[in-house]
C-alpha atoms as a PDB file:
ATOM      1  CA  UNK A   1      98.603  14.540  49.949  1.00  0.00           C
ATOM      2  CA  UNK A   2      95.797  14.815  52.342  1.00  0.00           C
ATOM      3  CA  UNK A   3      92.520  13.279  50.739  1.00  0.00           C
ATOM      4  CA  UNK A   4      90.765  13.779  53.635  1.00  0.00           C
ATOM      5  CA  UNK A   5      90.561  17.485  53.000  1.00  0.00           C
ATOM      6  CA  UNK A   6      88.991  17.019  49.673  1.00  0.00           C
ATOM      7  CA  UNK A   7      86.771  19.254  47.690  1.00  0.00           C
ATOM      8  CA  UNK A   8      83.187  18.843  46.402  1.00  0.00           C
ATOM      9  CA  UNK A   9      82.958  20.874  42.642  1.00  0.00           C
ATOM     10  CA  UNK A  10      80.883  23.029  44.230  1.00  0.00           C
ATOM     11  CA  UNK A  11      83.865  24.037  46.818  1.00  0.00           C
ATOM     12  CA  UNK A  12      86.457  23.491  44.008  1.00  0.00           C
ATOM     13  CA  UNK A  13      84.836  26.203  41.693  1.00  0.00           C
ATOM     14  CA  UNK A  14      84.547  28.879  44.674  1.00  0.00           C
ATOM     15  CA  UNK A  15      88.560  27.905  45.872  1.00  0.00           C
ATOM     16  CA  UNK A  16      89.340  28.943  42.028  1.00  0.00           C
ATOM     17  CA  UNK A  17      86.584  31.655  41.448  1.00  0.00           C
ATOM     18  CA  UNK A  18      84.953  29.466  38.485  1.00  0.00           C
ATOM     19  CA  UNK A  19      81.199  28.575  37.976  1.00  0.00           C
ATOM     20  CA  UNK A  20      80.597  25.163  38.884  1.00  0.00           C
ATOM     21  CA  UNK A  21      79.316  24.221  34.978  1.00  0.00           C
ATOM     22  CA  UNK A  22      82.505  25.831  33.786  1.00  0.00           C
ATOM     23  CA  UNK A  23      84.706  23.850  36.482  1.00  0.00           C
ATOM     24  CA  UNK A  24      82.734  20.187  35.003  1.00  0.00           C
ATOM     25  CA  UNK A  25      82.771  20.978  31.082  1.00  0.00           C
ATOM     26  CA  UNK A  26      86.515  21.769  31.451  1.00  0.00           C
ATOM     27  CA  UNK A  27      87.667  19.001  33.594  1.00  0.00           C
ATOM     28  CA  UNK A  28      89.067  16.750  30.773  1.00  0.00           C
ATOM     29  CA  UNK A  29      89.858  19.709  28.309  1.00  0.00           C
ATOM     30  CA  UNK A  30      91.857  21.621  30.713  1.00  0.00           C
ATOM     31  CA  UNK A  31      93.872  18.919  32.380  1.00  0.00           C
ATOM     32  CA  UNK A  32      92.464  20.056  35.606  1.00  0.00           C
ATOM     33  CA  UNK A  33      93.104  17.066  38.708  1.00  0.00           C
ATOM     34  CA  UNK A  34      89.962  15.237  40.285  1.00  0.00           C
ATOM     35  CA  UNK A  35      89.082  11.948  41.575  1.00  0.00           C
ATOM     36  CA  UNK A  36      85.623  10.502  40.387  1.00  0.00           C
ATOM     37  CA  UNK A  37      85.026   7.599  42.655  1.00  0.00           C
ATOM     38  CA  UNK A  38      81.587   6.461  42.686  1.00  0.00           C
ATOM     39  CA  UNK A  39      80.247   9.088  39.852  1.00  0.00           C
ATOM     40  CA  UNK A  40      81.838  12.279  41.912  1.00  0.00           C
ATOM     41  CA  UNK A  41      83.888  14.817  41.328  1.00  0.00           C
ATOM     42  CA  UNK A  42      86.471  15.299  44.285  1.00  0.00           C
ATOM     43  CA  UNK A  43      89.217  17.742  44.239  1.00  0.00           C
ATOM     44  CA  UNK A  44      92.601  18.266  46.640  1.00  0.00           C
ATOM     45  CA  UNK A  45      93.504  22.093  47.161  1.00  0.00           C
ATOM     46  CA  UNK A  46      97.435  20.867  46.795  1.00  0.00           C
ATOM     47  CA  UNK A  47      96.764  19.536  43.436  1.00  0.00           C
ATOM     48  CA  UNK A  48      94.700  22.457  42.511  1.00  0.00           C
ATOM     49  CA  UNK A  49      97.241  24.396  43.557  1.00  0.00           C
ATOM     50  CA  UNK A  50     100.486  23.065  41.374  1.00  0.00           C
ATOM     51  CA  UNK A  51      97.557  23.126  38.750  1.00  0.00           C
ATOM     52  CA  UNK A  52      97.210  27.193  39.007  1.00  0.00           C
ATOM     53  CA  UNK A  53     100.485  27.195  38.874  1.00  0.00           C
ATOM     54  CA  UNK A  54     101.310  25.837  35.893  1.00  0.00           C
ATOM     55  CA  UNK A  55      98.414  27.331  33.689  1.00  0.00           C
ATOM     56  CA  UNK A  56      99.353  31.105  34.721  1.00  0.00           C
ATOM     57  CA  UNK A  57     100.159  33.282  31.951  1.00  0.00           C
ATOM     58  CA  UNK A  58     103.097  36.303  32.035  1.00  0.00           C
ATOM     59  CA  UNK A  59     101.579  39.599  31.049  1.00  0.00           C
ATOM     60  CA  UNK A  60     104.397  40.929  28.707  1.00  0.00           C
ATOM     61  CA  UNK A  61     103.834  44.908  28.244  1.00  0.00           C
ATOM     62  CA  UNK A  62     105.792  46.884  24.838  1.00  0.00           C
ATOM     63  CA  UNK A  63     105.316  49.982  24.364  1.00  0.00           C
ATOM     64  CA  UNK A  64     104.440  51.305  20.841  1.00  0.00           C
ATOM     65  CA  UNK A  65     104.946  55.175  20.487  1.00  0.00           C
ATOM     66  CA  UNK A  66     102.338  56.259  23.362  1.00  0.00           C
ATOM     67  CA  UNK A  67     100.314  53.794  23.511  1.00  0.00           C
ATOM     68  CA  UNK A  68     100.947  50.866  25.401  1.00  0.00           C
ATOM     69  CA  UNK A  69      99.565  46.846  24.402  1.00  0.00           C
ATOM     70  CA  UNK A  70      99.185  44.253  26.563  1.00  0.00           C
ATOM     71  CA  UNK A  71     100.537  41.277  25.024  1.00  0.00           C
ATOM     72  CA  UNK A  72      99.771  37.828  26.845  1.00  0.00           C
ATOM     73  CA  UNK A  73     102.377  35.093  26.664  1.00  0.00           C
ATOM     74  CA  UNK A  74     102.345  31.517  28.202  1.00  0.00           C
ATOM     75  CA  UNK A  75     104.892  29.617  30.266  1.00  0.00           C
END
């Protein structure tokens, strides 16, 4: 793991296309990896990574007579 390539939030919320607020009120919530030495947030991509990773969803499509619904499942 390379901490010298860490993230501020700001950078951390652009790498995953987030607001900055919404990155820092779901830090604990969402299990989401940082470092807070000294009262900051720091982020590394790798970590952020494996974290995408494990929070994507499967889009699971049925089709009901013509119409077809989306159903979302987790994995």
């Amino acid at each position: 793991m390379d901490f010298a390539n860490r993230m501020t939030t700001q950078q951390a919320a652009q790498y995953l296309g987030v607001s900055p607020d919404w990155l820092l009120e779901n830090l604990e919530l969402k299990n989401i990896p940082y470092y807070k030495p000294a009262n900051r947030y720091y982020f590394v991509k790798e970590q952020l990574d494996q974290w995408l990773e494990t929070t994507r969803c499967k889009n699971d499509y049925r089709n009901n007579g013509n119409k077809q619904k989306k159903k979302v499942v987790l994995v």
